[in-house]
C-alpha atoms as a PDB file:
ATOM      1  CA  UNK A   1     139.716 126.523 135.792  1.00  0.00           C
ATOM      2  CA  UNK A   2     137.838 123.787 133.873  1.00  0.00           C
ATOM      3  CA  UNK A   3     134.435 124.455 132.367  1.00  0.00           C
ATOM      4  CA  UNK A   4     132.882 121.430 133.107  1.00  0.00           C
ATOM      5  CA  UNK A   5     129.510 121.186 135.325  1.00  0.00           C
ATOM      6  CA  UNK A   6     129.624 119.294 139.048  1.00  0.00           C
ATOM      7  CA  UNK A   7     126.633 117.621 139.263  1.00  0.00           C
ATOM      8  CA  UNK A   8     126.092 116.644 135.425  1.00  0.00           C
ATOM      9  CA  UNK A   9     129.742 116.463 133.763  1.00  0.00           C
ATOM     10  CA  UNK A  10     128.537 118.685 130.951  1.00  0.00           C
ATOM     11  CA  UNK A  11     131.816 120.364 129.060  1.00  0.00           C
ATOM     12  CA  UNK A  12     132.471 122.441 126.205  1.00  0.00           C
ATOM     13  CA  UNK A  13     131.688 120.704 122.742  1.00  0.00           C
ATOM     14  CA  UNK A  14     133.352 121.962 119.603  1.00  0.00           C
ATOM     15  CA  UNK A  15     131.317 122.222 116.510  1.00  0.00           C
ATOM     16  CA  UNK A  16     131.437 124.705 113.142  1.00  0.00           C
ATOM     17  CA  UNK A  17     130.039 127.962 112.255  1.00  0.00           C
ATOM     18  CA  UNK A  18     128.877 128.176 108.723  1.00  0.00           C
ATOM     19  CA  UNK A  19     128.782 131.172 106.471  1.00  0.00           C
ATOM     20  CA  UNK A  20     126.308 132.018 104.160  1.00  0.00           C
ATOM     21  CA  UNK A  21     128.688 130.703 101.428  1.00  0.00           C
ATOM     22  CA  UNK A  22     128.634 127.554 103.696  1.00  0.00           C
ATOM     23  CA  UNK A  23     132.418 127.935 104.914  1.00  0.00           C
ATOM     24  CA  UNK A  24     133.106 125.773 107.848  1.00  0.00           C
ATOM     25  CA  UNK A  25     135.293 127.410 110.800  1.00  0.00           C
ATOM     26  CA  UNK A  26     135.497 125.967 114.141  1.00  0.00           C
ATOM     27  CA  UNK A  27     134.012 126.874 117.022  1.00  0.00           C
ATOM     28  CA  UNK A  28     132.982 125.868 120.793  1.00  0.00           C
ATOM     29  CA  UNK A  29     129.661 125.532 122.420  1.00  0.00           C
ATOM     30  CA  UNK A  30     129.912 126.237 126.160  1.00  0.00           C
ATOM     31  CA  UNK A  31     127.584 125.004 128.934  1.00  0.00           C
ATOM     32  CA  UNK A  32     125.780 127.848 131.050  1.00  0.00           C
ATOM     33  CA  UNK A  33     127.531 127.046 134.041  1.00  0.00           C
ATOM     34  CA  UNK A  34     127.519 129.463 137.619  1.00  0.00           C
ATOM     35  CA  UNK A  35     128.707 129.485 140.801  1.00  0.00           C
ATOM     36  CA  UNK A  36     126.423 128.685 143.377  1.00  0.00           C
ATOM     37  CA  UNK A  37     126.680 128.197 147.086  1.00  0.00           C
ATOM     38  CA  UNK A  38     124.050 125.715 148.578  1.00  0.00           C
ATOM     39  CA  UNK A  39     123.247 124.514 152.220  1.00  0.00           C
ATOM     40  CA  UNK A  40     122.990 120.804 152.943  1.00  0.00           C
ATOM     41  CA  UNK A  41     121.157 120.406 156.127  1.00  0.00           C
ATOM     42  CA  UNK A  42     121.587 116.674 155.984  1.00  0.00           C
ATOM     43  CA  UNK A  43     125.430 117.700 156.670  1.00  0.00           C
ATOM     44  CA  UNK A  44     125.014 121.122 158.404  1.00  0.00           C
ATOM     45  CA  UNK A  45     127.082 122.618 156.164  1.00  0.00           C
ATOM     46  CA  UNK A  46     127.653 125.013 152.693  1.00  0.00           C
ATOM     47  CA  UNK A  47     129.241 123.673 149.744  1.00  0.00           C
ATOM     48  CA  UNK A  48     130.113 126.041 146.727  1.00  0.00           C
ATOM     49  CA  UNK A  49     129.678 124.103 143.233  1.00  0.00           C
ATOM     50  CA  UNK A  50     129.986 125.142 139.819  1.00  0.00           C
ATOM     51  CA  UNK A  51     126.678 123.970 137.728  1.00  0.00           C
ATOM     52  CA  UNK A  52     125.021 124.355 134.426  1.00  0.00           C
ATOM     53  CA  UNK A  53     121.453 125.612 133.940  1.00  0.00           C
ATOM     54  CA  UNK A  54     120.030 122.306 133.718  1.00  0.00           C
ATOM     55  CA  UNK A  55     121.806 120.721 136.692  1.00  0.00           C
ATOM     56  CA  UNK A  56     119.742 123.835 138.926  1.00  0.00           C
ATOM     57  CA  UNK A  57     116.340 122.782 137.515  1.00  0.00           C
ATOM     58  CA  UNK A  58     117.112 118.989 138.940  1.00  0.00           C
ATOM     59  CA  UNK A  59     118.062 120.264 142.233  1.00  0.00           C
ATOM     60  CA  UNK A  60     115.285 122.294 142.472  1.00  0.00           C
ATOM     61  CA  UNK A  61     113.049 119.502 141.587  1.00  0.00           C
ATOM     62  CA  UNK A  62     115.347 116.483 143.259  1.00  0.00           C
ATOM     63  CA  UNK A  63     116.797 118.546 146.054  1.00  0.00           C
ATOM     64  CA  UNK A  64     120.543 118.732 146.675  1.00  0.00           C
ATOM     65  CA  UNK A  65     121.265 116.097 148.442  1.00  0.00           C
ATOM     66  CA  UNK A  66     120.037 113.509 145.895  1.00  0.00           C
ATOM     67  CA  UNK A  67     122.079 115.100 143.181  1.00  0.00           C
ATOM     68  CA  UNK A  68     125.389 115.346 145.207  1.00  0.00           C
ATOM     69  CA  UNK A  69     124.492 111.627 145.467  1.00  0.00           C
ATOM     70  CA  UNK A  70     123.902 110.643 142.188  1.00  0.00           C
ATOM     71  CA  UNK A  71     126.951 112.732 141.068  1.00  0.00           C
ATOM     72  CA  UNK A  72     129.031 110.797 142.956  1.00  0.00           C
ATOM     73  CA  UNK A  73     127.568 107.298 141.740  1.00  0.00           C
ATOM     74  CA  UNK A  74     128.352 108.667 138.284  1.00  0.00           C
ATOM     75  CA  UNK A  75     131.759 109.455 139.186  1.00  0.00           C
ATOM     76  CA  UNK A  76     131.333 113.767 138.045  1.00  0.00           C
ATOM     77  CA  UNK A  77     132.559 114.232 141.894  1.00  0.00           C
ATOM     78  CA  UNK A  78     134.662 112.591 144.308  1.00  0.00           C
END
């Protein structure tokens, strides 16, 4: 299963940790995503989706609906 967010496409980035001694290793930043089930009323219906922190803030301000929407515009859902 992919870690990549629904609503806002956000994936896991890969960066470097760094010692004291300033020794570069790899590593990999991953977003804060959870499961969540939500009700669309404009459909009558739940949908589960997997989102990241940030993607729950605009549905909370935007409301679901509008962020399935835009999703889709953007191409992160079919």
């Amino acid at each position: 299963m992919s870690r990549v967010c629904d609503l806002t496409g956000k994936k896991v980035i890969t960066g470097n940790n760094v010692s004291h001694s300033k020794r570069r290793t790899r590593r990999k930043f991953y977003p804060n995503l959870q499961t969540k089930k939500f009700y669309i009323p404009e459909e009558d219906k739940w949908i589960t989706l997997k989102v990241s922190g940030s993607a729950l803030r605009n549905i909370n301000k935007l409301g679901i609906y509008a962020c399935i929407k835009k999703a889709k515009a953007k191409g992160y859902m079919s």
